[in-house]
PDB file of N, CA and C in Angstrom:
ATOM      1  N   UNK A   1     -65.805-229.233-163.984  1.00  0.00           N
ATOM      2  CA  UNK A   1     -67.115-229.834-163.820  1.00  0.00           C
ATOM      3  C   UNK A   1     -68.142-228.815-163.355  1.00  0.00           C
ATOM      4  N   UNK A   2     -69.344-228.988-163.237  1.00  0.00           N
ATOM      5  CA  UNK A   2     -70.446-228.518-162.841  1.00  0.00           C
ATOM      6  C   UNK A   2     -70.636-228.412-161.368  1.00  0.00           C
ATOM      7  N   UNK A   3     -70.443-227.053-160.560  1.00  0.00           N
ATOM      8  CA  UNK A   3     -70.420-227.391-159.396  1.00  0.00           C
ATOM      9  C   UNK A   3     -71.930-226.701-158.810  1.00  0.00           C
ATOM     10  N   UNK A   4     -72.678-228.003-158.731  1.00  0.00           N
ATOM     11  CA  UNK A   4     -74.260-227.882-158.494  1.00  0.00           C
ATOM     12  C   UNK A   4     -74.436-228.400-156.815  1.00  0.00           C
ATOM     13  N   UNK A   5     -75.177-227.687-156.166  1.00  0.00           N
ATOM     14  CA  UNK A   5     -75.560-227.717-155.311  1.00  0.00           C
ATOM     15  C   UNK A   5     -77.142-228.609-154.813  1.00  0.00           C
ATOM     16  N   UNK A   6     -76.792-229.424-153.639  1.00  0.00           N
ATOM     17  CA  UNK A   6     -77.657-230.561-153.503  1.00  0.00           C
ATOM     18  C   UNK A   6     -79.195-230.100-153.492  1.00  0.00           C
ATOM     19  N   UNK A   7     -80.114-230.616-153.924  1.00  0.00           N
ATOM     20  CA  UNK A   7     -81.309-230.506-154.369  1.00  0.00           C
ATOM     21  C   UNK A   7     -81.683-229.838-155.832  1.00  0.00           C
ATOM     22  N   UNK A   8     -80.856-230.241-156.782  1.00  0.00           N
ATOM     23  CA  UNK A   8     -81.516-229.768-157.957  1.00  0.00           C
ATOM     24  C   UNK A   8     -80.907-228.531-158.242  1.00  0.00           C
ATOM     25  N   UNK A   9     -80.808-227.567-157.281  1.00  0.00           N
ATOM     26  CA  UNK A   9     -80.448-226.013-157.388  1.00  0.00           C
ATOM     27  C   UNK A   9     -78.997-225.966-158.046  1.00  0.00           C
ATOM     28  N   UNK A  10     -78.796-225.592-159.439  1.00  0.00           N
ATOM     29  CA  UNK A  10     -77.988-224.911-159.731  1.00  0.00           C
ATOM     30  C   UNK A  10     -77.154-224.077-159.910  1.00  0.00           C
ATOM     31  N   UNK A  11     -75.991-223.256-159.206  1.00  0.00           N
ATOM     32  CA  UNK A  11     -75.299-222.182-158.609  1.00  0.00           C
ATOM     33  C   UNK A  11     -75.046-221.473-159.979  1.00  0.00           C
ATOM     34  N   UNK A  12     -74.570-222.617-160.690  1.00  0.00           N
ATOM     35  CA  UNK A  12     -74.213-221.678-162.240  1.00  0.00           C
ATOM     36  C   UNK A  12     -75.442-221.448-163.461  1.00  0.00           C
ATOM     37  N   UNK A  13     -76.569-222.358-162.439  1.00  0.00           N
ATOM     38  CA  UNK A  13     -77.834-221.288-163.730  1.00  0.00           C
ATOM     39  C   UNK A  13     -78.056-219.646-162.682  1.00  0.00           C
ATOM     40  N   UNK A  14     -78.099-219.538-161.967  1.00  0.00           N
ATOM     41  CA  UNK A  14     -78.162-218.158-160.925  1.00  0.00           C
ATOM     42  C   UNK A  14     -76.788-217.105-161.705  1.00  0.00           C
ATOM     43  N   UNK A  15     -76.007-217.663-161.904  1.00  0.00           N
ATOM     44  CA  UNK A  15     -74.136-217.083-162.398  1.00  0.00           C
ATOM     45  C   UNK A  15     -74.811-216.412-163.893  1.00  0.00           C
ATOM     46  N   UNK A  16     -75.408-217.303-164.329  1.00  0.00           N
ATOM     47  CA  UNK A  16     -75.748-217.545-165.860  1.00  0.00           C
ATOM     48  C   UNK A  16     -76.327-216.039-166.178  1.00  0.00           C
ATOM     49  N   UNK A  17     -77.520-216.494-165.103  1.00  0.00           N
ATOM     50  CA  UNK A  17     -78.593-215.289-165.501  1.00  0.00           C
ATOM     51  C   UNK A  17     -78.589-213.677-164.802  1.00  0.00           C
ATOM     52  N   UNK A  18     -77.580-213.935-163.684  1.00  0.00           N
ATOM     53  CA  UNK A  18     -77.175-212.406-163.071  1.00  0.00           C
ATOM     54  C   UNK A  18     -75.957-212.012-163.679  1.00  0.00           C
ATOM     55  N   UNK A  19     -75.311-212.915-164.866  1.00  0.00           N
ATOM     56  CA  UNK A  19     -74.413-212.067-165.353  1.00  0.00           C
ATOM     57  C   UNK A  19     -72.754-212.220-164.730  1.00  0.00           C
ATOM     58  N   UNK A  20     -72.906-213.019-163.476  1.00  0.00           N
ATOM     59  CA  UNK A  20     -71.725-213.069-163.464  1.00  0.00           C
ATOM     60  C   UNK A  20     -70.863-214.942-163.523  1.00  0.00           C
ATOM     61  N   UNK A  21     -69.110-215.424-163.288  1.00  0.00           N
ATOM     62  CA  UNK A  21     -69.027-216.266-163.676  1.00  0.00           C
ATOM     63  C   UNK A  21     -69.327-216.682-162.016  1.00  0.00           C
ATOM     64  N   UNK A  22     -69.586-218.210-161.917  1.00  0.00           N
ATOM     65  CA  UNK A  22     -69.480-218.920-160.544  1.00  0.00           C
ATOM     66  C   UNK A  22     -68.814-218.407-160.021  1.00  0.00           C
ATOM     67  N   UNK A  23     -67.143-218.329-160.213  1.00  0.00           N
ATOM     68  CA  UNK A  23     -65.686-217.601-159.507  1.00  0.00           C
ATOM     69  C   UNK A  23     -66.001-216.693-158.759  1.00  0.00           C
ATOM     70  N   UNK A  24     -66.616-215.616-159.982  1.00  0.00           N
ATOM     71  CA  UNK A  24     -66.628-214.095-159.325  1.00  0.00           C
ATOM     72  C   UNK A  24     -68.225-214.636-157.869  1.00  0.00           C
ATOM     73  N   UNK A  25     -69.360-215.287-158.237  1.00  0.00           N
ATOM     74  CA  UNK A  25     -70.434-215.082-157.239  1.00  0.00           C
ATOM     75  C   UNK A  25     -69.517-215.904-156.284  1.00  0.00           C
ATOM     76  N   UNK A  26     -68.952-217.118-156.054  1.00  0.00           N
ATOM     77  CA  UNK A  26     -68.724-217.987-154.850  1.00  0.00           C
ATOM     78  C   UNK A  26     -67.246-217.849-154.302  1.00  0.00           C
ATOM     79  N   UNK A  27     -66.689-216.622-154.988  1.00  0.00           N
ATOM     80  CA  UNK A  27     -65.682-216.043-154.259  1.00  0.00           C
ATOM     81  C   UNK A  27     -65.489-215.133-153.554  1.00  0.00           C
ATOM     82  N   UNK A  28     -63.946-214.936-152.901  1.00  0.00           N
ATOM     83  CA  UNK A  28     -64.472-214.120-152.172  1.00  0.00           C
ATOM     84  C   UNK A  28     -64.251-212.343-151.964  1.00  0.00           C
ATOM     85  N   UNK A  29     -64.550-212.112-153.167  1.00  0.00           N
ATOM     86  CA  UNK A  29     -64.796-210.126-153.727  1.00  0.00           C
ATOM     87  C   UNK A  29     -65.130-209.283-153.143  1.00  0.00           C
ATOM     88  N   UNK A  30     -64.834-208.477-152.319  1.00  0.00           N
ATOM     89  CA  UNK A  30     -66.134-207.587-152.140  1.00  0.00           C
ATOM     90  C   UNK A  30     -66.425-206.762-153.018  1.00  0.00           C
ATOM     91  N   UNK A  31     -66.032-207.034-154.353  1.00  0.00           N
ATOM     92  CA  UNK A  31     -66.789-205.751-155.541  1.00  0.00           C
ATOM     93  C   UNK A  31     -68.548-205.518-155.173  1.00  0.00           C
ATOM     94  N   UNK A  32     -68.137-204.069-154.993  1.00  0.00           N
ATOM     95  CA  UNK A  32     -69.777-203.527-154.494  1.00  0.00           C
ATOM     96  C   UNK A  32     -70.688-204.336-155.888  1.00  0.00           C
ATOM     97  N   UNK A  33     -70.028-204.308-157.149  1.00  0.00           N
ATOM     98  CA  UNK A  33     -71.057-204.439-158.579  1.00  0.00           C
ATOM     99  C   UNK A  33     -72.008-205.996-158.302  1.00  0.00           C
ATOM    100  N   UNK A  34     -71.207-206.554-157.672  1.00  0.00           N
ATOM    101  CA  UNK A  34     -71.206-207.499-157.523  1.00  0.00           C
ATOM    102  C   UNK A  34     -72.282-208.520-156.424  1.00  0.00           C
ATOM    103  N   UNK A  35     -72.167-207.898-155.388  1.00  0.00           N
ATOM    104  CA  UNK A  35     -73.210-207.804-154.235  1.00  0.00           C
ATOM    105  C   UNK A  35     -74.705-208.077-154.315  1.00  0.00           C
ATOM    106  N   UNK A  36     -75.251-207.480-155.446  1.00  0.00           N
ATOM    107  CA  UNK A  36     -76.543-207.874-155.033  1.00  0.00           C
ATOM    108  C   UNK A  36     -76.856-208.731-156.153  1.00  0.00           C
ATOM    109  N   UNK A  37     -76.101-209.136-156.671  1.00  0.00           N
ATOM    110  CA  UNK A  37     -76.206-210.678-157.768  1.00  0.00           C
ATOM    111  C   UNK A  37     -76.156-211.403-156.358  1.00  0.00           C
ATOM    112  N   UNK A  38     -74.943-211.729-155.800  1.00  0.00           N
ATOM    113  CA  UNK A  38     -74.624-212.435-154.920  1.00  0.00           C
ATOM    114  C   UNK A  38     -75.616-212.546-153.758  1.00  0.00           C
ATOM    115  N   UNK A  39     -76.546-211.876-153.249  1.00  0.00           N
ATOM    116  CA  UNK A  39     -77.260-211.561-152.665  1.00  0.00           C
ATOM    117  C   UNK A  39     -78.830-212.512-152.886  1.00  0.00           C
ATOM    118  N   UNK A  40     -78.756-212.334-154.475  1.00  0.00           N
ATOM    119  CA  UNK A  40     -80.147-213.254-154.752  1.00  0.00           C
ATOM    120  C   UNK A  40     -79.733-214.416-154.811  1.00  0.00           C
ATOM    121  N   UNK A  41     -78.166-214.962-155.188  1.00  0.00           N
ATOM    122  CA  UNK A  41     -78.165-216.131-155.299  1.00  0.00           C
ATOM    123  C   UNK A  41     -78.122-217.180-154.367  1.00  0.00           C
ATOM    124  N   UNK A  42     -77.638-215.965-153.110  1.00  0.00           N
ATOM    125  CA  UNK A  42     -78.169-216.688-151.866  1.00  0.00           C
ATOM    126  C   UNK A  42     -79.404-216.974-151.282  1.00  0.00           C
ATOM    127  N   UNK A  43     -80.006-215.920-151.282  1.00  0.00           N
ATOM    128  CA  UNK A  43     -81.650-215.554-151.136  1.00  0.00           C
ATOM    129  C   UNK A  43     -82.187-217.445-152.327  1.00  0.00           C
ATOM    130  N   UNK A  44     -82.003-217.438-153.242  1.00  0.00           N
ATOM    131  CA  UNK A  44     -82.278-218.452-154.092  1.00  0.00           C
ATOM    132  C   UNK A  44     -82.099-219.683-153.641  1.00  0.00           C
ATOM    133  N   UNK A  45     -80.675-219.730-153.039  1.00  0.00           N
ATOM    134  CA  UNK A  45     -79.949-221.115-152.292  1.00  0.00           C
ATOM    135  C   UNK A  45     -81.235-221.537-151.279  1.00  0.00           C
ATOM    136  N   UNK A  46     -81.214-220.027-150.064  1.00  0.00           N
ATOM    137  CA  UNK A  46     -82.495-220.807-149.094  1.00  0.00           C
ATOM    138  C   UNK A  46     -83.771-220.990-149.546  1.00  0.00           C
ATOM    139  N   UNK A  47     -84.268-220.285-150.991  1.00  0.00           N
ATOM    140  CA  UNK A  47     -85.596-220.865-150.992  1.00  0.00           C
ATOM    141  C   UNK A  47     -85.634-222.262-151.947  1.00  0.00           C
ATOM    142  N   UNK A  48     -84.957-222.764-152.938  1.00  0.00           N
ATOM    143  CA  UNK A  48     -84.822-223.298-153.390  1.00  0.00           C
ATOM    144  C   UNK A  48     -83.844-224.517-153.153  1.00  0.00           C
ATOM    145  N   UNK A  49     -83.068-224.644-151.330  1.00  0.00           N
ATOM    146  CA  UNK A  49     -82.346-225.968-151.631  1.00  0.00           C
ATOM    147  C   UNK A  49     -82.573-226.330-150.144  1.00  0.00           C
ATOM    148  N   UNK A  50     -82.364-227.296-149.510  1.00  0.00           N
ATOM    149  CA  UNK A  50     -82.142-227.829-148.243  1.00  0.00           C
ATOM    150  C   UNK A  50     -81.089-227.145-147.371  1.00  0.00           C
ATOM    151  N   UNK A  51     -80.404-226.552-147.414  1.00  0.00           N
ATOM    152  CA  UNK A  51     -79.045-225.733-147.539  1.00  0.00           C
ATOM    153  C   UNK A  51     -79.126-225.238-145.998  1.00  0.00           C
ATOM    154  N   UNK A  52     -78.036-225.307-145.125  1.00  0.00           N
ATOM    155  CA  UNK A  52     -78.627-224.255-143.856  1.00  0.00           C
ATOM    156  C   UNK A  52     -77.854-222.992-144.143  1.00  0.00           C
ATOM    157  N   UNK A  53     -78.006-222.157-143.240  1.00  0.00           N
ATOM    158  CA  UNK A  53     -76.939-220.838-143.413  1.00  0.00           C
ATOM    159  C   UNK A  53     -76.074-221.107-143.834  1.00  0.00           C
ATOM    160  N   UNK A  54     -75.088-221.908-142.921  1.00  0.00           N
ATOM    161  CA  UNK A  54     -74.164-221.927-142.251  1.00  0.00           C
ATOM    162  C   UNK A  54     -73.599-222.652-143.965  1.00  0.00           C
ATOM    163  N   UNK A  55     -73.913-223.764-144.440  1.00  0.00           N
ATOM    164  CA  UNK A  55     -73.779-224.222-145.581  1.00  0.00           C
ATOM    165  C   UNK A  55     -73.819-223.537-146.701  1.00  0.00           C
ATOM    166  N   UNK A  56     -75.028-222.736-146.711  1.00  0.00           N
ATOM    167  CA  UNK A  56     -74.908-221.497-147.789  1.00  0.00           C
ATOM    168  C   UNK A  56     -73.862-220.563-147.845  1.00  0.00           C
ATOM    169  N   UNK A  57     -73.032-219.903-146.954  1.00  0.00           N
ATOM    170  CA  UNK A  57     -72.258-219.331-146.518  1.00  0.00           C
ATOM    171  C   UNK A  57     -70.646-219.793-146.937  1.00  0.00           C
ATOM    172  N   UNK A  58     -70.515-221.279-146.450  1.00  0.00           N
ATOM    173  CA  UNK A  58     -69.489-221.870-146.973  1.00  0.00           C
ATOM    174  C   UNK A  58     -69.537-222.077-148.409  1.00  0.00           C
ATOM    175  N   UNK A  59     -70.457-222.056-149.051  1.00  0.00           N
ATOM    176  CA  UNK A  59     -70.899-222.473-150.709  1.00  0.00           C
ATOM    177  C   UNK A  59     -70.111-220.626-151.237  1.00  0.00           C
ATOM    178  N   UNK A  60     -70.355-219.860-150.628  1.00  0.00           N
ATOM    179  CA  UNK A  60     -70.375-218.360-151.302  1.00  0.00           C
ATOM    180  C   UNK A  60     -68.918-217.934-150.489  1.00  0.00           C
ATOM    181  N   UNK A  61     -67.892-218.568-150.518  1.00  0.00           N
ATOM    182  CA  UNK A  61     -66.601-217.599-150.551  1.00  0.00           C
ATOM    183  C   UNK A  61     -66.218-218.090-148.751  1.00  0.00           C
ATOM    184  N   UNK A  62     -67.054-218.933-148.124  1.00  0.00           N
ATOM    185  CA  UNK A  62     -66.647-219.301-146.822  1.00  0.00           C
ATOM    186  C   UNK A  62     -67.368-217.956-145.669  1.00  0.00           C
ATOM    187  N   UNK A  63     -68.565-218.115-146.452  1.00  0.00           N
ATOM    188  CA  UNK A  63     -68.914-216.440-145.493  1.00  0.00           C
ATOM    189  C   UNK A  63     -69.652-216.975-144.222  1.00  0.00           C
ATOM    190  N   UNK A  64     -69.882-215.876-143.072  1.00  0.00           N
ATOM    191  CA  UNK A  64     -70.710-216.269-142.153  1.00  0.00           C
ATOM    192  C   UNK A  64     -72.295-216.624-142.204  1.00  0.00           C
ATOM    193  N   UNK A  65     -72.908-217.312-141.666  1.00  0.00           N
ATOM    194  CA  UNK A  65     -74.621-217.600-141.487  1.00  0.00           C
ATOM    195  C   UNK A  65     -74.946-216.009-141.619  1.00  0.00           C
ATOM    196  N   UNK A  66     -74.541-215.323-141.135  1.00  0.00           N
ATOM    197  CA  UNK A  66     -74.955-213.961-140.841  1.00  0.00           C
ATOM    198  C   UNK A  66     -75.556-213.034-141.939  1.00  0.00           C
ATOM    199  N   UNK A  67     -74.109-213.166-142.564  1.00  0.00           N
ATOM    200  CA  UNK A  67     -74.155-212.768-144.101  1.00  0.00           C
ATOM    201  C   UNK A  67     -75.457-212.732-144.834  1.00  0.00           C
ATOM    202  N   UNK A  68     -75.678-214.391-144.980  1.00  0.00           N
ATOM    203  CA  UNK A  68     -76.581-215.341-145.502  1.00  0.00           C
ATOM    204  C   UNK A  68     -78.120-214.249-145.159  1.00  0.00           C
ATOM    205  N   UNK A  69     -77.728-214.524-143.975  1.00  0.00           N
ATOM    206  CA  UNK A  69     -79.088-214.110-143.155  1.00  0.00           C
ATOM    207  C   UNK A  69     -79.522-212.703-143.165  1.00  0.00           C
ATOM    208  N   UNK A  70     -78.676-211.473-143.760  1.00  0.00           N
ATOM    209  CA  UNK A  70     -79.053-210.489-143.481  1.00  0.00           C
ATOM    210  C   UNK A  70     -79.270-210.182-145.586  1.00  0.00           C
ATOM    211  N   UNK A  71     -78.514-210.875-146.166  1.00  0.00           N
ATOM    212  CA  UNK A  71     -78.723-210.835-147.413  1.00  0.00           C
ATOM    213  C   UNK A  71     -79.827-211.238-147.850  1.00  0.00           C
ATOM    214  N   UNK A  72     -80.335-212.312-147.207  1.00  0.00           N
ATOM    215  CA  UNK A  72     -81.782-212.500-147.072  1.00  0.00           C
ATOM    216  C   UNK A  72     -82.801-211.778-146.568  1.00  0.00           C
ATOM    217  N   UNK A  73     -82.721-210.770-145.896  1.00  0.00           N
ATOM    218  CA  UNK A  73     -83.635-209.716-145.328  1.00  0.00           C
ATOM    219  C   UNK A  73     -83.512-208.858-145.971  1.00  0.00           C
ATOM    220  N   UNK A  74     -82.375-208.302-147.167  1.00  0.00           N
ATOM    221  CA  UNK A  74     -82.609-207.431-147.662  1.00  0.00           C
ATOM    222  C   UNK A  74     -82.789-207.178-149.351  1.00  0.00           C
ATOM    223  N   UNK A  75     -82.875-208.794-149.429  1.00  0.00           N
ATOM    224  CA  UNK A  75     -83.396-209.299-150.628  1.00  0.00           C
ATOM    225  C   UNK A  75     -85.037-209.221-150.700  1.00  0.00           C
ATOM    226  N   UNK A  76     -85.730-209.341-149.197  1.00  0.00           N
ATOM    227  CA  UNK A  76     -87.027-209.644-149.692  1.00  0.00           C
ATOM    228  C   UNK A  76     -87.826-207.997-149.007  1.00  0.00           C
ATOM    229  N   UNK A  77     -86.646-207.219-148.831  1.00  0.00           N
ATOM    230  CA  UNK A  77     -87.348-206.018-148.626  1.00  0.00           C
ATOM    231  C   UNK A  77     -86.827-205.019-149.713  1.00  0.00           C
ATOM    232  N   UNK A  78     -86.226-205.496-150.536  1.00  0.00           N
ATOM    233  CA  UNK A  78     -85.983-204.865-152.122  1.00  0.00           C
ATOM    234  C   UNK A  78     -86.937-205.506-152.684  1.00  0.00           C
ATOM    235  N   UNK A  79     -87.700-207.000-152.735  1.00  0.00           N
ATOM    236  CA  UNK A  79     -88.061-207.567-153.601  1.00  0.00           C
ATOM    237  C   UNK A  79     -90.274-206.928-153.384  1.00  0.00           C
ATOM    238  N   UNK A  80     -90.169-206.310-151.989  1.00  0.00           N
ATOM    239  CA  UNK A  80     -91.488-205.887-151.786  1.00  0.00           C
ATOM    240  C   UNK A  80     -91.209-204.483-152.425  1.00  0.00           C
ATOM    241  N   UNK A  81     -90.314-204.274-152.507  1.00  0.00           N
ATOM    242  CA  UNK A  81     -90.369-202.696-152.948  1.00  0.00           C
ATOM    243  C   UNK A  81     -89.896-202.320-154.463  1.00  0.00           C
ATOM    244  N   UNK A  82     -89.491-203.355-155.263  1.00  0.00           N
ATOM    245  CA  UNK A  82     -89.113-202.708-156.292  1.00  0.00           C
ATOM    246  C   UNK A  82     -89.431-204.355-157.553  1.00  0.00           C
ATOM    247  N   UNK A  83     -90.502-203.803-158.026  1.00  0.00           N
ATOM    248  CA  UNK A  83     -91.550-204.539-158.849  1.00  0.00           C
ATOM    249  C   UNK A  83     -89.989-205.491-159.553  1.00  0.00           C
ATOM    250  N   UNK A  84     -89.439-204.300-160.473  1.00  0.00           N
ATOM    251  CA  UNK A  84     -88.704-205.131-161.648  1.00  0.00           C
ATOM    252  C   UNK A  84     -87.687-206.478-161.121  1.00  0.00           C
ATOM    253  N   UNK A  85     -87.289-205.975-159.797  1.00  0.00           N
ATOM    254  CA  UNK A  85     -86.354-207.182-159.261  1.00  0.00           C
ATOM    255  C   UNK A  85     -87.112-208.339-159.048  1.00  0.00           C
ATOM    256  N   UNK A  86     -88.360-208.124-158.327  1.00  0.00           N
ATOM    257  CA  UNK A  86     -89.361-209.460-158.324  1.00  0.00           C
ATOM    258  C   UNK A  86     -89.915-210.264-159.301  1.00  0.00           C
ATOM    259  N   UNK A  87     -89.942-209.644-160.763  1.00  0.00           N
ATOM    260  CA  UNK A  87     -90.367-210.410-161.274  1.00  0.00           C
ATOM    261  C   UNK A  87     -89.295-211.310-161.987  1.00  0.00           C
ATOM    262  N   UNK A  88     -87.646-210.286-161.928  1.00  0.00           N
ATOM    263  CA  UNK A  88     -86.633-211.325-162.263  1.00  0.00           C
ATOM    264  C   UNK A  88     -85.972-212.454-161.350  1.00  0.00           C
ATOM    265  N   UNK A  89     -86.282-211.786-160.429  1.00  0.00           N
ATOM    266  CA  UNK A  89     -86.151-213.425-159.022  1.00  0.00           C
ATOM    267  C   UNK A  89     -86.918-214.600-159.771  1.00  0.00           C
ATOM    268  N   UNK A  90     -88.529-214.266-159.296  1.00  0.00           N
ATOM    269  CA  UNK A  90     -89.615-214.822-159.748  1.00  0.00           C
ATOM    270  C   UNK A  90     -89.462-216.041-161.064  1.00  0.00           C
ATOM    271  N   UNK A  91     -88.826-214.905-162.469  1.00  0.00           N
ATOM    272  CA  UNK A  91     -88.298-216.083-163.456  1.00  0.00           C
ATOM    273  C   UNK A  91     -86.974-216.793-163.155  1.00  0.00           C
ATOM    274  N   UNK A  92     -86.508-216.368-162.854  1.00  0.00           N
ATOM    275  CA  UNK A  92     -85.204-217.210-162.175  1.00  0.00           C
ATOM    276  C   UNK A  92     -85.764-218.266-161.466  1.00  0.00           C
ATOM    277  N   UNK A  93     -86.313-218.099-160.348  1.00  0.00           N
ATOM    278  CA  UNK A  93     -86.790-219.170-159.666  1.00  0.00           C
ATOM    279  C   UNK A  93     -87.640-220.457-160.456  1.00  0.00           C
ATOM    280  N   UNK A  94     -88.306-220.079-161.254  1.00  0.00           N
ATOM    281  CA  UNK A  94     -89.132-220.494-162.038  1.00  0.00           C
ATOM    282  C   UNK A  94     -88.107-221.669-163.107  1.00  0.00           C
ATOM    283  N   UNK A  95     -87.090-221.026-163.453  1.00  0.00           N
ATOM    284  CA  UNK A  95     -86.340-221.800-164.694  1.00  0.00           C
ATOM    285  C   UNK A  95     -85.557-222.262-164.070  1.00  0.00           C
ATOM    286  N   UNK A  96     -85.282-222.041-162.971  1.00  0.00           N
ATOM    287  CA  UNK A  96     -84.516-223.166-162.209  1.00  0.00           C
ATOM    288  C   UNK A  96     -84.877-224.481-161.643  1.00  0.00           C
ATOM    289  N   UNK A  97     -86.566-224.042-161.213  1.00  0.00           N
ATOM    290  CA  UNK A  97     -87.302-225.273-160.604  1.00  0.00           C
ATOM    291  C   UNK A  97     -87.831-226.203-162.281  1.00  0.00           C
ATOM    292  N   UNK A  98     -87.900-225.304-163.436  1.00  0.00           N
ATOM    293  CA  UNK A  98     -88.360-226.141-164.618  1.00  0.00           C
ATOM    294  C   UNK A  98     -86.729-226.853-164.557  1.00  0.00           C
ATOM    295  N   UNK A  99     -85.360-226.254-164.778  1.00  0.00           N
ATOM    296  CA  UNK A  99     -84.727-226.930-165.149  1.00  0.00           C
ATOM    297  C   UNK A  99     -84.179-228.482-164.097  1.00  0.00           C
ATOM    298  N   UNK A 100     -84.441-228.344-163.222  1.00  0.00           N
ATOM    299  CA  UNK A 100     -84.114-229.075-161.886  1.00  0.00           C
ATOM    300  C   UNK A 100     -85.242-230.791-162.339  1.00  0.00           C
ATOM    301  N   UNK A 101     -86.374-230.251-162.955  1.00  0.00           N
ATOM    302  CA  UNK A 101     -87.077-231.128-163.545  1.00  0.00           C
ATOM    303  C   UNK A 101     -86.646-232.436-164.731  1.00  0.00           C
ATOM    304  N   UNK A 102     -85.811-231.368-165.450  1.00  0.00           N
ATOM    305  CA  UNK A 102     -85.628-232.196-166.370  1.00  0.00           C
ATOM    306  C   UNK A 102     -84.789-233.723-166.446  1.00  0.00           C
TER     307      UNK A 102
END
């Protein structure tokens, strides 16, 4: 089945479009390749769902709030500094909130 996360937010349109499967993002890997997919899709989780850390965390492989929280700080200080990642967040975010619509 479709394992979608409450408010609309889709885990496997994020999987879809960074390329990797659900398994590999919400497990638990540390493949470096892997990391900063995983990174936005968290970053994505808090802007896009009701979700707390602590919930986001358990959604991605059983990880700590911490995780969550520092993947998030260094998502939006890549995302001030390096144009091309922002504008693929940006559509991501975008086709997720169109698809959440439908």
């Amino acid at each position: 089945g479709d394992r979608a996360v409450e408010g609309g937010f889709n885990v496997a349109q994020v999987a879809a479009f960074v390329g990797y499967s659900m398994d590999d993002l919400l497990g638990p890997s540390r493949d470096r390749a892997l990391a900063p997919s995983r990174r936005i899709a968290m970053y994505l989780c808090r802007e896009l769902t009701p979700l707390s850390l602590p919930q986001i965390g358990k959604h991605f492989g059983g990880r700590d709030h911490t995780t969550v929280m520092n993947a998030e700080r260094r998502i939006r200080k890549d995302l001030a500094e390096r144009k091309s990642l922002f504008h693929q967040v940006s559509e991501l975010t975008n086709r997720i909130k169109q698809a959440a619509m439908q």
